[in-house]
PDB file of N, CA and C in Angstrom:
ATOM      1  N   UNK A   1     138.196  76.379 120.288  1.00  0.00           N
ATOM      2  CA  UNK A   1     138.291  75.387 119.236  1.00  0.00           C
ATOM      3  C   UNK A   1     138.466  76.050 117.870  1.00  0.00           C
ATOM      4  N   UNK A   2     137.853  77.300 117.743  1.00  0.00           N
ATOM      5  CA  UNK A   2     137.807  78.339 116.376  1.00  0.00           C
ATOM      6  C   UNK A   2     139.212  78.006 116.263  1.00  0.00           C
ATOM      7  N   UNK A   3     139.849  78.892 117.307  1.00  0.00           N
ATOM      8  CA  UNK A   3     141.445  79.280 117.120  1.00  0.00           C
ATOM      9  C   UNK A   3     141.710  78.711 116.694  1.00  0.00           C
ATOM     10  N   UNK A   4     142.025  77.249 117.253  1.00  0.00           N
ATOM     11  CA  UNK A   4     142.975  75.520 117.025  1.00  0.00           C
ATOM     12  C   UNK A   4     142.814  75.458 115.117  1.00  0.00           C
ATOM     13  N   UNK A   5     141.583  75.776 114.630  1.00  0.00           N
ATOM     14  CA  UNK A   5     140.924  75.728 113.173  1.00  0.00           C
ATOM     15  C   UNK A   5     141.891  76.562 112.678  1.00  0.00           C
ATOM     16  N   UNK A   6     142.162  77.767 113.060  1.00  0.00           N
ATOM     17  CA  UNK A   6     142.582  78.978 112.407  1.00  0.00           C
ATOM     18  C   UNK A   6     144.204  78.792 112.468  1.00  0.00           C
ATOM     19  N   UNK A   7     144.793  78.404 113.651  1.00  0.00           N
ATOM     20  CA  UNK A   7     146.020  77.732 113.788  1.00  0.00           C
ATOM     21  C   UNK A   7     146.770  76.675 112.730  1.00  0.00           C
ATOM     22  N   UNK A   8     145.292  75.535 112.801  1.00  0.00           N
ATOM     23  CA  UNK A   8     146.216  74.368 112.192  1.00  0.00           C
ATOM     24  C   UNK A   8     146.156  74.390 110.547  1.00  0.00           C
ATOM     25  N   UNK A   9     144.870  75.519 110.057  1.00  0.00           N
ATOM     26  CA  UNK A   9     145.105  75.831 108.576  1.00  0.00           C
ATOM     27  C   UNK A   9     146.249  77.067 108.199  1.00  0.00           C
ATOM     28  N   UNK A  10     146.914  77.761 109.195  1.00  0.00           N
ATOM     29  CA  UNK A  10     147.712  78.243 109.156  1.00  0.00           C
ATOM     30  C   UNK A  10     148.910  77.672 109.156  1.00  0.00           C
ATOM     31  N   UNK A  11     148.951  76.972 109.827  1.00  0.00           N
ATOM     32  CA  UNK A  11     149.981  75.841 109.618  1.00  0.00           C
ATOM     33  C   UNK A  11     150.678  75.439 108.439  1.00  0.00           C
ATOM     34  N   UNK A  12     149.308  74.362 107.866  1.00  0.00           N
ATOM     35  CA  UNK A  12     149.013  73.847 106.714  1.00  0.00           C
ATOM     36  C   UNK A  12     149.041  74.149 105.523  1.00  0.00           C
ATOM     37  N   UNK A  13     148.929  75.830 105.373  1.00  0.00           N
ATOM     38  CA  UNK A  13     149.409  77.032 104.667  1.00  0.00           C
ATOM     39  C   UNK A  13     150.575  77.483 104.277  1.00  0.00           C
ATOM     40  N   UNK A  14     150.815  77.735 105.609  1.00  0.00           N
ATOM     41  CA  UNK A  14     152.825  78.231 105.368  1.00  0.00           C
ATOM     42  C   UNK A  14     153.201  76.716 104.810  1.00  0.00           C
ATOM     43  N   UNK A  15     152.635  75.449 105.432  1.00  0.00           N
ATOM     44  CA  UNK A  15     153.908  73.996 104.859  1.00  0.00           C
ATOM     45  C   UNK A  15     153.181  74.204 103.010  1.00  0.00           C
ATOM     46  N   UNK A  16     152.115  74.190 102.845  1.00  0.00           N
ATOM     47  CA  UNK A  16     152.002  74.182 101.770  1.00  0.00           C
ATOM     48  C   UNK A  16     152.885  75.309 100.294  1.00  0.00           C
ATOM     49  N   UNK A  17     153.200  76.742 101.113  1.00  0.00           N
ATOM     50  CA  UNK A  17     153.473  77.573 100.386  1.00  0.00           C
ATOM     51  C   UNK A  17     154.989  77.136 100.228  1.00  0.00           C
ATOM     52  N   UNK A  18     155.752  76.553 101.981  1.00  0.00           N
ATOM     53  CA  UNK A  18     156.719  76.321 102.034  1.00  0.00           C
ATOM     54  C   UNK A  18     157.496  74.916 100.582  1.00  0.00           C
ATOM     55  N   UNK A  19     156.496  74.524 100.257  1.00  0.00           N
ATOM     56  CA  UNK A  19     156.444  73.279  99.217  1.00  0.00           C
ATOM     57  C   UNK A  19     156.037  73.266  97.937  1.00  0.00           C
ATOM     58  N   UNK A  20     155.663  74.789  97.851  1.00  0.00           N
ATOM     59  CA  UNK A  20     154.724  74.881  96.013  1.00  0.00           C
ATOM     60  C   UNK A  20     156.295  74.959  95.181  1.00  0.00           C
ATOM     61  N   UNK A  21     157.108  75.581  95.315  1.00  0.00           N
ATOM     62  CA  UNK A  21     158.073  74.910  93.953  1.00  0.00           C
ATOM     63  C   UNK A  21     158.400  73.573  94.093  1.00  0.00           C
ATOM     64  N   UNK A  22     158.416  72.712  95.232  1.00  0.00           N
ATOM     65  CA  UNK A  22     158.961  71.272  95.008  1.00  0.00           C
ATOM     66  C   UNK A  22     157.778  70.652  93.587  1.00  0.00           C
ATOM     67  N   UNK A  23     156.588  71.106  94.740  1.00  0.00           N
ATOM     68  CA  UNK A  23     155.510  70.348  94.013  1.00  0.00           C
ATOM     69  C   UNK A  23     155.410  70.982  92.375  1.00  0.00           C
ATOM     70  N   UNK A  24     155.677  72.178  92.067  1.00  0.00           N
ATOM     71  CA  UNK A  24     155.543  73.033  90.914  1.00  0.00           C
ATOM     72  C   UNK A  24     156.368  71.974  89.737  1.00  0.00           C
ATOM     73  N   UNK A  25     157.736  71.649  90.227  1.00  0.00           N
ATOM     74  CA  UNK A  25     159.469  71.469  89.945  1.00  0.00           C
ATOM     75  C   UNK A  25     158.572  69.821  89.508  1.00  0.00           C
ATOM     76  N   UNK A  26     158.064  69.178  90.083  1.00  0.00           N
ATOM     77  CA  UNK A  26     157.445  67.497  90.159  1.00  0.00           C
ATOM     78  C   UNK A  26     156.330  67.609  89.208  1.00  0.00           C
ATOM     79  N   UNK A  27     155.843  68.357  89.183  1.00  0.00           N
ATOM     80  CA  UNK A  27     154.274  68.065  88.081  1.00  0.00           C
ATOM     81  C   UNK A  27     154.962  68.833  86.773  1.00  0.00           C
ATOM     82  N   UNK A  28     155.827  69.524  87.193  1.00  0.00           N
ATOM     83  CA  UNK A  28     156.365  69.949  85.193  1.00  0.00           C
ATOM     84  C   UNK A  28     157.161  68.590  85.183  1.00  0.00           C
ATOM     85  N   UNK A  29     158.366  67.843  86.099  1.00  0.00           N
ATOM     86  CA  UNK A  29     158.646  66.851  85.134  1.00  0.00           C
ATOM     87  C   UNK A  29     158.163  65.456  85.417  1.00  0.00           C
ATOM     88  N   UNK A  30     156.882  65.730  85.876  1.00  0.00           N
ATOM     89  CA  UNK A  30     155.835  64.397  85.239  1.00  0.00           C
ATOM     90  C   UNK A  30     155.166  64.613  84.418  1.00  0.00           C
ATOM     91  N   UNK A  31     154.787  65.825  83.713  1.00  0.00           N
ATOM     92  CA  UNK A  31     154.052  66.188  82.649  1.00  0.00           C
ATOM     93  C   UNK A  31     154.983  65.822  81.257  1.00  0.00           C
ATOM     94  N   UNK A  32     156.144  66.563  81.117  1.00  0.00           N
ATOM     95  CA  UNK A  32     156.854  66.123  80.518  1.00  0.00           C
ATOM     96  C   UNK A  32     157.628  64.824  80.260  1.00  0.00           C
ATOM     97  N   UNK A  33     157.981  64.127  81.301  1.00  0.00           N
ATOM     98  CA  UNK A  33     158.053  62.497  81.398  1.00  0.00           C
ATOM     99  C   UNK A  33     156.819  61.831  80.282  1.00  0.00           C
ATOM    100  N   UNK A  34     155.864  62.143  80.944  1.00  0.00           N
ATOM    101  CA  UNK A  34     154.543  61.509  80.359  1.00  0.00           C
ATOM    102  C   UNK A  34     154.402  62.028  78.614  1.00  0.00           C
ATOM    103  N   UNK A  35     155.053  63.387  78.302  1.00  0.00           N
ATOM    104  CA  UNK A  35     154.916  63.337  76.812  1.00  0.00           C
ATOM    105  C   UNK A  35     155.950  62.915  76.447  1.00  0.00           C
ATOM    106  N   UNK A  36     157.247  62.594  76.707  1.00  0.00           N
ATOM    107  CA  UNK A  36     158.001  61.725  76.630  1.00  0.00           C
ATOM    108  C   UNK A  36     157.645  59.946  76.000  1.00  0.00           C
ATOM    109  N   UNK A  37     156.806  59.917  77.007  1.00  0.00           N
ATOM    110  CA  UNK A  37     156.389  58.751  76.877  1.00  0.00           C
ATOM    111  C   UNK A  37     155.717  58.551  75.742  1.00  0.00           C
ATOM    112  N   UNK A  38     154.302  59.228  75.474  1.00  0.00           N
ATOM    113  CA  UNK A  38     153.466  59.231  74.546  1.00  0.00           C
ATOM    114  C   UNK A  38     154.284  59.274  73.028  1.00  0.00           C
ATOM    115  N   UNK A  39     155.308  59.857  73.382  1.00  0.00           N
ATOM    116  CA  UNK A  39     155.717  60.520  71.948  1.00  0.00           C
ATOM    117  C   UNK A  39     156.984  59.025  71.650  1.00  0.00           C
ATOM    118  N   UNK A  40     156.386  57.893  71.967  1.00  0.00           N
ATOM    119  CA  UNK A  40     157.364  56.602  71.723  1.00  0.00           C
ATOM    120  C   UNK A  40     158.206  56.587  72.909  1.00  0.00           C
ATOM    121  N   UNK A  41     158.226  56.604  73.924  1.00  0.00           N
ATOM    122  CA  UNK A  41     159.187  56.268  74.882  1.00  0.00           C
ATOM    123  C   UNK A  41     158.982  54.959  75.023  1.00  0.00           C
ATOM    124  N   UNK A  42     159.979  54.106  76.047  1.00  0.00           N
ATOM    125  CA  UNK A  42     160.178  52.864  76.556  1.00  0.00           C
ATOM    126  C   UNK A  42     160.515  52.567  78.167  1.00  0.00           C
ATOM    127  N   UNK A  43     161.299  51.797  78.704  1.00  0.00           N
ATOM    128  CA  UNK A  43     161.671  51.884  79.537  1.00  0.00           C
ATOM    129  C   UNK A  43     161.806  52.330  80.295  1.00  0.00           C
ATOM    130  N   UNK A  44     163.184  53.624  79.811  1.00  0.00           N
ATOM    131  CA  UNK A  44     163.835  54.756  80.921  1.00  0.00           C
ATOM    132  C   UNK A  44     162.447  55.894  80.790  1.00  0.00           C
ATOM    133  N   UNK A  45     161.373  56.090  80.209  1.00  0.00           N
ATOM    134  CA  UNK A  45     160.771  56.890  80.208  1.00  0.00           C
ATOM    135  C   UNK A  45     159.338  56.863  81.155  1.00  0.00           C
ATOM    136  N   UNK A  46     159.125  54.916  81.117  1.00  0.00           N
ATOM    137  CA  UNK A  46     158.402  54.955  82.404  1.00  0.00           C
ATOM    138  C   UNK A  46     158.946  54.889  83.680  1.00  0.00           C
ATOM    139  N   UNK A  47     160.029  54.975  83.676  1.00  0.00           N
ATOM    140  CA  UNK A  47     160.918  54.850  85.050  1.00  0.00           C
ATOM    141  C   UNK A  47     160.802  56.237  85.410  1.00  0.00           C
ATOM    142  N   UNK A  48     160.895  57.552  84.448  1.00  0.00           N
ATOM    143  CA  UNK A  48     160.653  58.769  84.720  1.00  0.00           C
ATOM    144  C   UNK A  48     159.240  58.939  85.030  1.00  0.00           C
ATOM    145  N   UNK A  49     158.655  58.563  84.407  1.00  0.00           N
ATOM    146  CA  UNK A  49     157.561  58.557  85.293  1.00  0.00           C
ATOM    147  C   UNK A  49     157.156  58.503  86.944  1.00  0.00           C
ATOM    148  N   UNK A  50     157.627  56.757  86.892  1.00  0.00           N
ATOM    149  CA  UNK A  50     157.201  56.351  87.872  1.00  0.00           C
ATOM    150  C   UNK A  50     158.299  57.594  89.494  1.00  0.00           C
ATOM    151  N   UNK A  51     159.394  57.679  88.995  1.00  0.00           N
ATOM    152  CA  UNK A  51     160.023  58.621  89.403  1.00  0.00           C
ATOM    153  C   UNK A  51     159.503  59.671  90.003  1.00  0.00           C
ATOM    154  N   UNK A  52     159.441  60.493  88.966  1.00  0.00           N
ATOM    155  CA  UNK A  52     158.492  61.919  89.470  1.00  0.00           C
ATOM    156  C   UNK A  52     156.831  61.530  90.339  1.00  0.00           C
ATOM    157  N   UNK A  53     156.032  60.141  89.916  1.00  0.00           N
ATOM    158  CA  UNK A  53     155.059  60.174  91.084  1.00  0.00           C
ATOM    159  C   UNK A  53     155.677  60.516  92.119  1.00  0.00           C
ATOM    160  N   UNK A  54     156.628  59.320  92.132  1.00  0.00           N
ATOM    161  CA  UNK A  54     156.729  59.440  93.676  1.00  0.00           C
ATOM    162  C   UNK A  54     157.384  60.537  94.521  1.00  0.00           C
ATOM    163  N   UNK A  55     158.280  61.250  93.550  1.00  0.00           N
ATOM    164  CA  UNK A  55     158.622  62.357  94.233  1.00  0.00           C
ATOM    165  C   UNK A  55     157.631  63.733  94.403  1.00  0.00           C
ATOM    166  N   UNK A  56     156.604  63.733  93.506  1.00  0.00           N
ATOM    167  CA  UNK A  56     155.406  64.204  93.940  1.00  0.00           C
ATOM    168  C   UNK A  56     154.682  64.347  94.910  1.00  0.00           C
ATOM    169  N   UNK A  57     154.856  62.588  95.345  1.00  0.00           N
ATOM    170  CA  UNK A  57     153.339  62.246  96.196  1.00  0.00           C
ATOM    171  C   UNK A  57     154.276  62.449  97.840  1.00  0.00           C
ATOM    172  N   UNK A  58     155.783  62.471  97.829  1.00  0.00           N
ATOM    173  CA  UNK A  58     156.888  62.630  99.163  1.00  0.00           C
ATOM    174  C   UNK A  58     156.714  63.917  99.120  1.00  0.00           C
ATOM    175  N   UNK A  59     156.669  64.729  98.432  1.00  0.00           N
ATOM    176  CA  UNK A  59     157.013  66.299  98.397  1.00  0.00           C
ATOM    177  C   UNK A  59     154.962  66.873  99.015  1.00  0.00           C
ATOM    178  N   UNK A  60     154.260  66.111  97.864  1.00  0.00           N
ATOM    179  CA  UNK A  60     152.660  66.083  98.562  1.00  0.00           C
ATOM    180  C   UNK A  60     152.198  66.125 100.007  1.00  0.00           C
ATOM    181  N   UNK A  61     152.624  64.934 100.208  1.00  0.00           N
ATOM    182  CA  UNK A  61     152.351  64.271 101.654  1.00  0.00           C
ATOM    183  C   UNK A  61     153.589  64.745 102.411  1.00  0.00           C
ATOM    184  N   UNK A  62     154.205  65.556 102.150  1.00  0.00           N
ATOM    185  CA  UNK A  62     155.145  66.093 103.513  1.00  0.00           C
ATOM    186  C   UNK A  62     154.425  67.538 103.850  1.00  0.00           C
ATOM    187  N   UNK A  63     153.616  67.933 103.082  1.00  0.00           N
ATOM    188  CA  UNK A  63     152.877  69.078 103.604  1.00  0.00           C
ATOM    189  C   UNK A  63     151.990  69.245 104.530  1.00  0.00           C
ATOM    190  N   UNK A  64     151.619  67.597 104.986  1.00  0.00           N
ATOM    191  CA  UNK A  64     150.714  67.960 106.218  1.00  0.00           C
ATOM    192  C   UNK A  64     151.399  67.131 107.487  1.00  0.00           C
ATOM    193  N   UNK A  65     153.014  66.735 107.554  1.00  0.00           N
ATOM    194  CA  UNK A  65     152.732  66.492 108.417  1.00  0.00           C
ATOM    195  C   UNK A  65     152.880  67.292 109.668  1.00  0.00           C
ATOM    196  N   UNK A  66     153.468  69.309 109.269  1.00  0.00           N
ATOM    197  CA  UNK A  66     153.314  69.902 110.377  1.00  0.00           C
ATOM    198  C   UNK A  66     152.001  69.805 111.193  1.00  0.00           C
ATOM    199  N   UNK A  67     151.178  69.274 110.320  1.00  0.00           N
ATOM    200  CA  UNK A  67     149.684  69.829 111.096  1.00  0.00           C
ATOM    201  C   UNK A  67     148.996  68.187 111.566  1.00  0.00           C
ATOM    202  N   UNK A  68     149.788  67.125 111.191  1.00  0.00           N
ATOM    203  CA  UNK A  68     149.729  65.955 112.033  1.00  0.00           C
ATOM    204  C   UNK A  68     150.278  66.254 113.287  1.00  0.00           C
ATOM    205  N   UNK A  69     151.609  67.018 113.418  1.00  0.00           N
ATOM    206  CA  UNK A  69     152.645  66.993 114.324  1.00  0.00           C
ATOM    207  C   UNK A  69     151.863  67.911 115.531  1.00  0.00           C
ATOM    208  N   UNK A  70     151.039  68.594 114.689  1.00  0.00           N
ATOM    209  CA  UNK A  70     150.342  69.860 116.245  1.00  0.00           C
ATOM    210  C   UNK A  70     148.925  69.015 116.089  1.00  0.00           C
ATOM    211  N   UNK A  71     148.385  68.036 115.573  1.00  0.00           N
ATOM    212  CA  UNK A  71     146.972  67.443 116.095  1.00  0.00           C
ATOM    213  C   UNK A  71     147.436  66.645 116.973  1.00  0.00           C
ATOM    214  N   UNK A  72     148.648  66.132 116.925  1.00  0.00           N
ATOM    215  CA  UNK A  72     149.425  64.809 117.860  1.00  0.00           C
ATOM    216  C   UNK A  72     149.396  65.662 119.330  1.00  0.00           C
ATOM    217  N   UNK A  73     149.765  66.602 119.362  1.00  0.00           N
ATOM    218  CA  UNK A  73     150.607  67.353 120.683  1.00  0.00           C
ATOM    219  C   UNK A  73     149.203  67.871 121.352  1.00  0.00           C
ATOM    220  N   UNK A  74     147.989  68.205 120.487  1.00  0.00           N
ATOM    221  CA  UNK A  74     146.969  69.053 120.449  1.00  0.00           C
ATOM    222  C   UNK A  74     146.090  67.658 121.678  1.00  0.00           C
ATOM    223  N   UNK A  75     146.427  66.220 121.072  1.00  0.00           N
ATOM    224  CA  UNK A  75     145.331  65.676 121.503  1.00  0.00           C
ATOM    225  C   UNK A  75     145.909  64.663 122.925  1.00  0.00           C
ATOM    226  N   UNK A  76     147.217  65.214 123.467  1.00  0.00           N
ATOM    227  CA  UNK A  76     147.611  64.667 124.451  1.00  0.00           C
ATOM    228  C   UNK A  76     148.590  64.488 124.586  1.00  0.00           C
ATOM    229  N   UNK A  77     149.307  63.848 123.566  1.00  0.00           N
ATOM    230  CA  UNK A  77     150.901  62.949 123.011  1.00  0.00           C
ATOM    231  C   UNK A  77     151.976  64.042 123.690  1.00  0.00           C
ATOM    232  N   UNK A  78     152.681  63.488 124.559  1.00  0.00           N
ATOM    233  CA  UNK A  78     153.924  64.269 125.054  1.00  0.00           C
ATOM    234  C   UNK A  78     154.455  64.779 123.672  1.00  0.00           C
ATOM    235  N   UNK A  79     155.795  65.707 123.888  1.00  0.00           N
ATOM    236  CA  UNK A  79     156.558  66.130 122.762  1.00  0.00           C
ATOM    237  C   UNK A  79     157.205  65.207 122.376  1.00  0.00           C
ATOM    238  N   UNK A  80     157.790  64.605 123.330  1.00  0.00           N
ATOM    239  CA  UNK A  80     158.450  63.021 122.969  1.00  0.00           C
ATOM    240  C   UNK A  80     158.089  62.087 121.856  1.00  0.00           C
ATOM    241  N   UNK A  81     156.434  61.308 122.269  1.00  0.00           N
ATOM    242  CA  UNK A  81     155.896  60.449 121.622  1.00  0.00           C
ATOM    243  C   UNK A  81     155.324  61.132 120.443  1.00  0.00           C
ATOM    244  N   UNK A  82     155.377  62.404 120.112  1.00  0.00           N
ATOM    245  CA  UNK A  82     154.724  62.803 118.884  1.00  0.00           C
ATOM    246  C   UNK A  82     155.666  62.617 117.973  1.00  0.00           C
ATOM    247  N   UNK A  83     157.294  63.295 118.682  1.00  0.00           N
ATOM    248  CA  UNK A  83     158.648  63.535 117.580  1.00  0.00           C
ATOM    249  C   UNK A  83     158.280  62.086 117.298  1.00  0.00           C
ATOM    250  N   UNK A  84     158.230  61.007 117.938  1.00  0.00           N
ATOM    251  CA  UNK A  84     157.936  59.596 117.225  1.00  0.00           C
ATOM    252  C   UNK A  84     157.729  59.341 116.138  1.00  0.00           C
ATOM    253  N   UNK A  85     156.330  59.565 116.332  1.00  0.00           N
ATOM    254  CA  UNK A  85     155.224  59.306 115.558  1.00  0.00           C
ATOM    255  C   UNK A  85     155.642  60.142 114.400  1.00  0.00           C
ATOM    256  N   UNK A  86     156.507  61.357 114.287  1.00  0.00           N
ATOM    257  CA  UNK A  86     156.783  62.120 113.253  1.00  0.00           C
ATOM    258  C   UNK A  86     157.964  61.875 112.520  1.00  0.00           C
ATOM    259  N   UNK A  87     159.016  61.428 113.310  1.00  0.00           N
ATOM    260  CA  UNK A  87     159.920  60.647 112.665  1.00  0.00           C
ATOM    261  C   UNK A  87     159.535  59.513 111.982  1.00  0.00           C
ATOM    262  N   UNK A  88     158.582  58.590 112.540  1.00  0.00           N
ATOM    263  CA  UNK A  88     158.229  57.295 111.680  1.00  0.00           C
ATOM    264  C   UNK A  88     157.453  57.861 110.501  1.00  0.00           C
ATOM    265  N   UNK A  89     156.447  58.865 110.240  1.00  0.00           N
ATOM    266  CA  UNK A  89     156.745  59.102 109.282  1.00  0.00           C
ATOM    267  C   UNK A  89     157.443  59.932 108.216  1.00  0.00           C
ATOM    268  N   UNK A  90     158.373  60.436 108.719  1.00  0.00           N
ATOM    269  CA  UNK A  90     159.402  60.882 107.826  1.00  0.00           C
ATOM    270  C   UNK A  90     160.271  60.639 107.105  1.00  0.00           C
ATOM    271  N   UNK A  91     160.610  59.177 107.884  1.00  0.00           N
ATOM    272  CA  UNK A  91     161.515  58.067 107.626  1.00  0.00           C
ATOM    273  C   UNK A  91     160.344  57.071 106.279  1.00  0.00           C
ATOM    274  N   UNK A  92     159.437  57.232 106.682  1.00  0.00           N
ATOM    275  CA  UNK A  92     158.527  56.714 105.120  1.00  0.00           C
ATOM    276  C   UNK A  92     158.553  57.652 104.436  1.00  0.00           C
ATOM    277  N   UNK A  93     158.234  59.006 104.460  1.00  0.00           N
ATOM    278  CA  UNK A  93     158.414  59.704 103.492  1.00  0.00           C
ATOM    279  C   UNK A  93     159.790  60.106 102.810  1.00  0.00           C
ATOM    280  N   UNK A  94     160.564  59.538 103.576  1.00  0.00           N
ATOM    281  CA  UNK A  94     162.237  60.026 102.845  1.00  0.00           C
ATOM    282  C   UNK A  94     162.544  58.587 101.938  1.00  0.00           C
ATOM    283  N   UNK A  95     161.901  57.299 102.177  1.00  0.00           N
ATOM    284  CA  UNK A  95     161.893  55.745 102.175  1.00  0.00           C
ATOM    285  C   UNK A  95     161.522  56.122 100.201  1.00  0.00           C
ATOM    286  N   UNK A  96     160.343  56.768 100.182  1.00  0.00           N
ATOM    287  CA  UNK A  96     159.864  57.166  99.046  1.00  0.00           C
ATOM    288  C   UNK A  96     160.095  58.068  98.135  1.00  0.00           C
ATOM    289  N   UNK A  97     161.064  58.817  98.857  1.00  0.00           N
ATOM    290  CA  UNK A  97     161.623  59.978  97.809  1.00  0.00           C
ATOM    291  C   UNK A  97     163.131  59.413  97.395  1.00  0.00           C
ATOM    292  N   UNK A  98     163.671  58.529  98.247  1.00  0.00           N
ATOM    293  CA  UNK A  98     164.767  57.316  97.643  1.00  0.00           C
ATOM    294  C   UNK A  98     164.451  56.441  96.897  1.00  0.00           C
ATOM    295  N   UNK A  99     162.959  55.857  96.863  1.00  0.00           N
ATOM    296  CA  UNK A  99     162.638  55.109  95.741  1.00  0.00           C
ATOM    297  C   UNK A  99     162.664  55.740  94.782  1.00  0.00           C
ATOM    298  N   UNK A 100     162.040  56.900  94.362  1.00  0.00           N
ATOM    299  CA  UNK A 100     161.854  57.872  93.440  1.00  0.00           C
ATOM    300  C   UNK A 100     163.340  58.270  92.977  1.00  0.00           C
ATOM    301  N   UNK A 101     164.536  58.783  93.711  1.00  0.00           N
ATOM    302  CA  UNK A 101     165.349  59.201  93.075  1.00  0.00           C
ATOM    303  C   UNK A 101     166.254  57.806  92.255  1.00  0.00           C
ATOM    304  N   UNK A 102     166.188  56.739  93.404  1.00  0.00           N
ATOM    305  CA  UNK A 102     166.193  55.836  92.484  1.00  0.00           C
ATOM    306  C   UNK A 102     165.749  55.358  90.987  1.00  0.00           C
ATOM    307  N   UNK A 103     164.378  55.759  91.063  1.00  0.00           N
ATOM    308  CA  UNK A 103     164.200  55.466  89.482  1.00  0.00           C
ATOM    309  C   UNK A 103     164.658  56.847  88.719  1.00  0.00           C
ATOM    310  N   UNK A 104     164.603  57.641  89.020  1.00  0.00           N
ATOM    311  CA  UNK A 104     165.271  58.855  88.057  1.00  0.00           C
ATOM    312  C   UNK A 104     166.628  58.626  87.666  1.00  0.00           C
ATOM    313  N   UNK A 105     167.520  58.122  88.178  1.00  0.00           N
ATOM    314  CA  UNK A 105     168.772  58.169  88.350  1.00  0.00           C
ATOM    315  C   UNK A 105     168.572  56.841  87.325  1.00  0.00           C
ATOM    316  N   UNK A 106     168.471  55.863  87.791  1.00  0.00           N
ATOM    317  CA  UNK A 106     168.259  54.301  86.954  1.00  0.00           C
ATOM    318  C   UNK A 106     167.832  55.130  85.268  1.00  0.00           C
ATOM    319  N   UNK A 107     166.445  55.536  85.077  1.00  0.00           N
ATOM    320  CA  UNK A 107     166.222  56.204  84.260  1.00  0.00           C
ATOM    321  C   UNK A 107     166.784  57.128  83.246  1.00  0.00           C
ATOM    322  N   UNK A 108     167.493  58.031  83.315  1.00  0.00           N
ATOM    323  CA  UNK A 108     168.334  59.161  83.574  1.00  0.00           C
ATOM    324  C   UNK A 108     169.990  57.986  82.447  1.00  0.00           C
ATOM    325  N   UNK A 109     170.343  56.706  83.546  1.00  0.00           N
ATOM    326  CA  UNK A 109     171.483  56.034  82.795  1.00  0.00           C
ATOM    327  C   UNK A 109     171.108  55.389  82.373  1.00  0.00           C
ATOM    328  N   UNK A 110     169.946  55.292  82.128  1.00  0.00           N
ATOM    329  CA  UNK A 110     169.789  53.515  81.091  1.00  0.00           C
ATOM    330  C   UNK A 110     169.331  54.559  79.880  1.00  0.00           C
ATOM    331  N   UNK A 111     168.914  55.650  79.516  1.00  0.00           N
ATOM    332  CA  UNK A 111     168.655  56.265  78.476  1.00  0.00           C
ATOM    333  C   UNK A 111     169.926  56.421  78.229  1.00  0.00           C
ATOM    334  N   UNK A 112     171.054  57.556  78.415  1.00  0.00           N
ATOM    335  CA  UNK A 112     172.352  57.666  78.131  1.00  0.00           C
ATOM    336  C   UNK A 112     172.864  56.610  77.434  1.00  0.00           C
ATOM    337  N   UNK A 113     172.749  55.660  78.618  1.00  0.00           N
ATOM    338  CA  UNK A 113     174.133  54.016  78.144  1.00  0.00           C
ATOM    339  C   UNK A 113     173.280  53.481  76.600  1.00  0.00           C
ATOM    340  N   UNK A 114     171.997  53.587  76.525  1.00  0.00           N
ATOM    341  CA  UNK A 114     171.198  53.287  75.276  1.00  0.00           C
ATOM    342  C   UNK A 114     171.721  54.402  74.033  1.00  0.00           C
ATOM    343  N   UNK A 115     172.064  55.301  74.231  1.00  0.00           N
ATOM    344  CA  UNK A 115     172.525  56.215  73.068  1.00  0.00           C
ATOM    345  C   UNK A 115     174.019  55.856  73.197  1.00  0.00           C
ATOM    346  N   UNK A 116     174.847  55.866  73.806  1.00  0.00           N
ATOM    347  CA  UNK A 116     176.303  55.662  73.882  1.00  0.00           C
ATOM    348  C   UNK A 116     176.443  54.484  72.867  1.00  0.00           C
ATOM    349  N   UNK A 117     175.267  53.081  73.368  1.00  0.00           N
ATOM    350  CA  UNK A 117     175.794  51.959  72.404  1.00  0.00           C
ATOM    351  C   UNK A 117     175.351  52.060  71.091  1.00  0.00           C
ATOM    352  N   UNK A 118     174.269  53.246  70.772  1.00  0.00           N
ATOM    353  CA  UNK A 118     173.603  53.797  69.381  1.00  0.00           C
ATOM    354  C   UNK A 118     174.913  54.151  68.334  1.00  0.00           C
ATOM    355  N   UNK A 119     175.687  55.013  69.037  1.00  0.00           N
ATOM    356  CA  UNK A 119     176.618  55.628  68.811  1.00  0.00           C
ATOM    357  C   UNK A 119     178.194  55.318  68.447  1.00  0.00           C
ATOM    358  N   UNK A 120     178.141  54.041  69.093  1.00  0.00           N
ATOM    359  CA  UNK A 120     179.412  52.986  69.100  1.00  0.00           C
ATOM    360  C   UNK A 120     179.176  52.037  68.364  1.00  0.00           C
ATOM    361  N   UNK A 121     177.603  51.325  67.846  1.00  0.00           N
ATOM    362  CA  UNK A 121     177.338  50.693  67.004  1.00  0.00           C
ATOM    363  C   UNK A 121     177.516  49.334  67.331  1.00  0.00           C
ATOM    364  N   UNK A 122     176.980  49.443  68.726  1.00  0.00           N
ATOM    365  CA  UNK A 122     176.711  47.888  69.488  1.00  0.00           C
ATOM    366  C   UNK A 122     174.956  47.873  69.130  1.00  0.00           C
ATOM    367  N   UNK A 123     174.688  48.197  68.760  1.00  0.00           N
ATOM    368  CA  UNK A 123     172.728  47.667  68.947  1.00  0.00           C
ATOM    369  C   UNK A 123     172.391  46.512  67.932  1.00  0.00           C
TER     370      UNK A 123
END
């Protein structure tokens, strides 16, 4: 049982190391989003926000599910019914990193198209 311990934080290790610039790359631009914000933002700036959570919390939560994927196999689950269970959630975790790029992207052009009409002297 030691081993299985020593295994599945090894695991959990490499996915984590395998993921520290996503996660690194996500908390600098939610930090910055957020002084964005503070410093008078609107709209496109909580959309950056809300953005980078979520690509945070997809990039977060994809770090454990190697070590869901070997507690699944560990506690009976054919290889079959685990890839399942691991696809269903991957398919949520990819569900959420499309919401997220969604708002970046939304974000990202509604700031632009807001300076373009600054600039053209529609406001």
């Amino acid at each position: 049982m030691e081993s299985d311990i020593g295994i599945n934080l090894s695991v959990f290790l490499a996915s984590l190391v395998n993921a520290t610039p996503g996660l690194a790359v996500w908390i600098v631009a939610l930090v910055l989003s957020i002084v964005l914000f503070i410093r008078g933002g609107s709209r496109p700036e909580r959309l950056l926000i809300i953005g980078s959570s979520l690509m945070l919390a997809s990039t977060f939560l994809s770090v454990f599910v190697p070590v869901i994927q070997r507690y699944l196999i560990q506690s009976g689950l054919t290889n079959v019914s685990a890839a399942g269970a691991i696809s269903g959630i991957n398919i949520f975790l990819g569900l959420i990193s499309l919401a997220g790029i969604i708002c970046l992207f939304y974000a990202i052009w509604k700031r632009f198209n807001e300076r373009t009409n600054i600039i053209a002297g529609d406001y």
